[in-house]
Protein backbone atom coordinates (compact mmCIF):
# COMPACT_ATOMS: atom_id res chain seq x y z
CA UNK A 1 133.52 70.94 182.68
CA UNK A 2 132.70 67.55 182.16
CA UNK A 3 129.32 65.58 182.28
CA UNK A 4 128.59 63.78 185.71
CA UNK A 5 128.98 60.02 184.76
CA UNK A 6 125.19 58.43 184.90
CA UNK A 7 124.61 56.34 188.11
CA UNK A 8 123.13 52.94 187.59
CA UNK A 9 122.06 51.08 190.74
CA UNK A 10 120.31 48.32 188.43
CA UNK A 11 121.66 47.08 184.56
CA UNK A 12 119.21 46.77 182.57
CA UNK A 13 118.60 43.13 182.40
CA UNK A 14 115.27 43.29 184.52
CA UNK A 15 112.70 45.94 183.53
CA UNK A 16 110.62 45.59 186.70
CA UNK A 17 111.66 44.34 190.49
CA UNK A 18 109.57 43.82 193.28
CA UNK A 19 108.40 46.07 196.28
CA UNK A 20 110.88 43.93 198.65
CA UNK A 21 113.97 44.29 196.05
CA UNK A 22 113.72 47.96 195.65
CA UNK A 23 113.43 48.40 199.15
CA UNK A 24 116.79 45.91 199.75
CA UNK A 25 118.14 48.25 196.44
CA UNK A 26 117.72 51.63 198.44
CA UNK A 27 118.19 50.14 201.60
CA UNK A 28 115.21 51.26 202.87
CA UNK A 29 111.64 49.58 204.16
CA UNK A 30 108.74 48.74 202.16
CA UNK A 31 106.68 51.01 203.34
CA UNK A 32 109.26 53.72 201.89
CA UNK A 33 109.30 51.99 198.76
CA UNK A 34 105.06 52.30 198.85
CA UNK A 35 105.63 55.93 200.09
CA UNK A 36 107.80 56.71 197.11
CA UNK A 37 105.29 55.13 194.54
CA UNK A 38 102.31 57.03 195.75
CA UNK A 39 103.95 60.30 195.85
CA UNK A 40 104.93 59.55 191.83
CA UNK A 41 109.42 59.19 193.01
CA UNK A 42 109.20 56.42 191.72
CA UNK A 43 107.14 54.70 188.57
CA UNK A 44 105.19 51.38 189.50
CA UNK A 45 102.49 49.04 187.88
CA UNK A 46 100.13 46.83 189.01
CA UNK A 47 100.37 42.86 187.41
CA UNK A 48 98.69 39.95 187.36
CA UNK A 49 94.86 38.95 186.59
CA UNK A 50 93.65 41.31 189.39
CA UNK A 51 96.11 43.90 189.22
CA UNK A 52 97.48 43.55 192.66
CA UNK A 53 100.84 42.51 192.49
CA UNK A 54 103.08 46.28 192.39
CA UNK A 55 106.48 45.96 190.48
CA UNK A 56 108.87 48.58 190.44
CA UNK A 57 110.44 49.59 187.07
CA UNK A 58 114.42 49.56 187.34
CA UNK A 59 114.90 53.02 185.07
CA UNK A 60 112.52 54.62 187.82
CA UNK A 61 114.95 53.79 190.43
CA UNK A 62 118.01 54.58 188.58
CA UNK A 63 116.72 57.54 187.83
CA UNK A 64 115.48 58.02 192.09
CA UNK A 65 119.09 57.70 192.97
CA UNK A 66 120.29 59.78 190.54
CA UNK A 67 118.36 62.94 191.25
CA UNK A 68 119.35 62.00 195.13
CA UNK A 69 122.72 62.33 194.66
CA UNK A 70 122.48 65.72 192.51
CA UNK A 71 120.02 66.85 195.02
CA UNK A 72 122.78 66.15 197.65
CA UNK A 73 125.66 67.85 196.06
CA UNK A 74 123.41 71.12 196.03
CA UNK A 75 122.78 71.01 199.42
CA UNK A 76 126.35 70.38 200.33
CA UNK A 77 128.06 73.18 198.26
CA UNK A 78 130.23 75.06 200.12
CA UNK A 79 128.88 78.47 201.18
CA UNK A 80 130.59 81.31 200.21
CA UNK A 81 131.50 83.99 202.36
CA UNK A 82 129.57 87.10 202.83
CA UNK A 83 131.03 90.32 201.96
């Protein structure tokens, strides 16, 4: 069996993206994007000289979508009869 190819939904050429982009990314609101960060889905930091701009790392949401998609494919196996 092969290796599921990696999904990338950002190159690597930024390391960090704001809360507006990764919402635009996912297609999803904001306030998703917030929800996400505080529940630890997805890995954030606070910038600037008082620490309140939030910034989204690109790997964290590569890795978001990936574990979506696998998490997807479980629950859409088909189910095997019963016996």
């Amino acid at each position: 069996m092969t290796e599921p190819r990696e999904i990338r939904v950002i190159e690597q050429k930024k390391l960090l993206v704001s809360v507006r982009k990764a919402a635009q990314i996912l297609d999803v609101s904001e306030r998703v994007v917030y929800d996400l960060c505080y529940s630890d889905e997805l890995e954030s930091v606070k910038i600037g000289p008082k620490k309140w701009i939030r910034r989204i790392t690109c790997e964290s949401l590569n890795l978001y979508v990936e574990k979506a998609v696998r998490e997807s494919r479980i629950g859409h196996e088909p189910e095997k009869p019963h016996r």
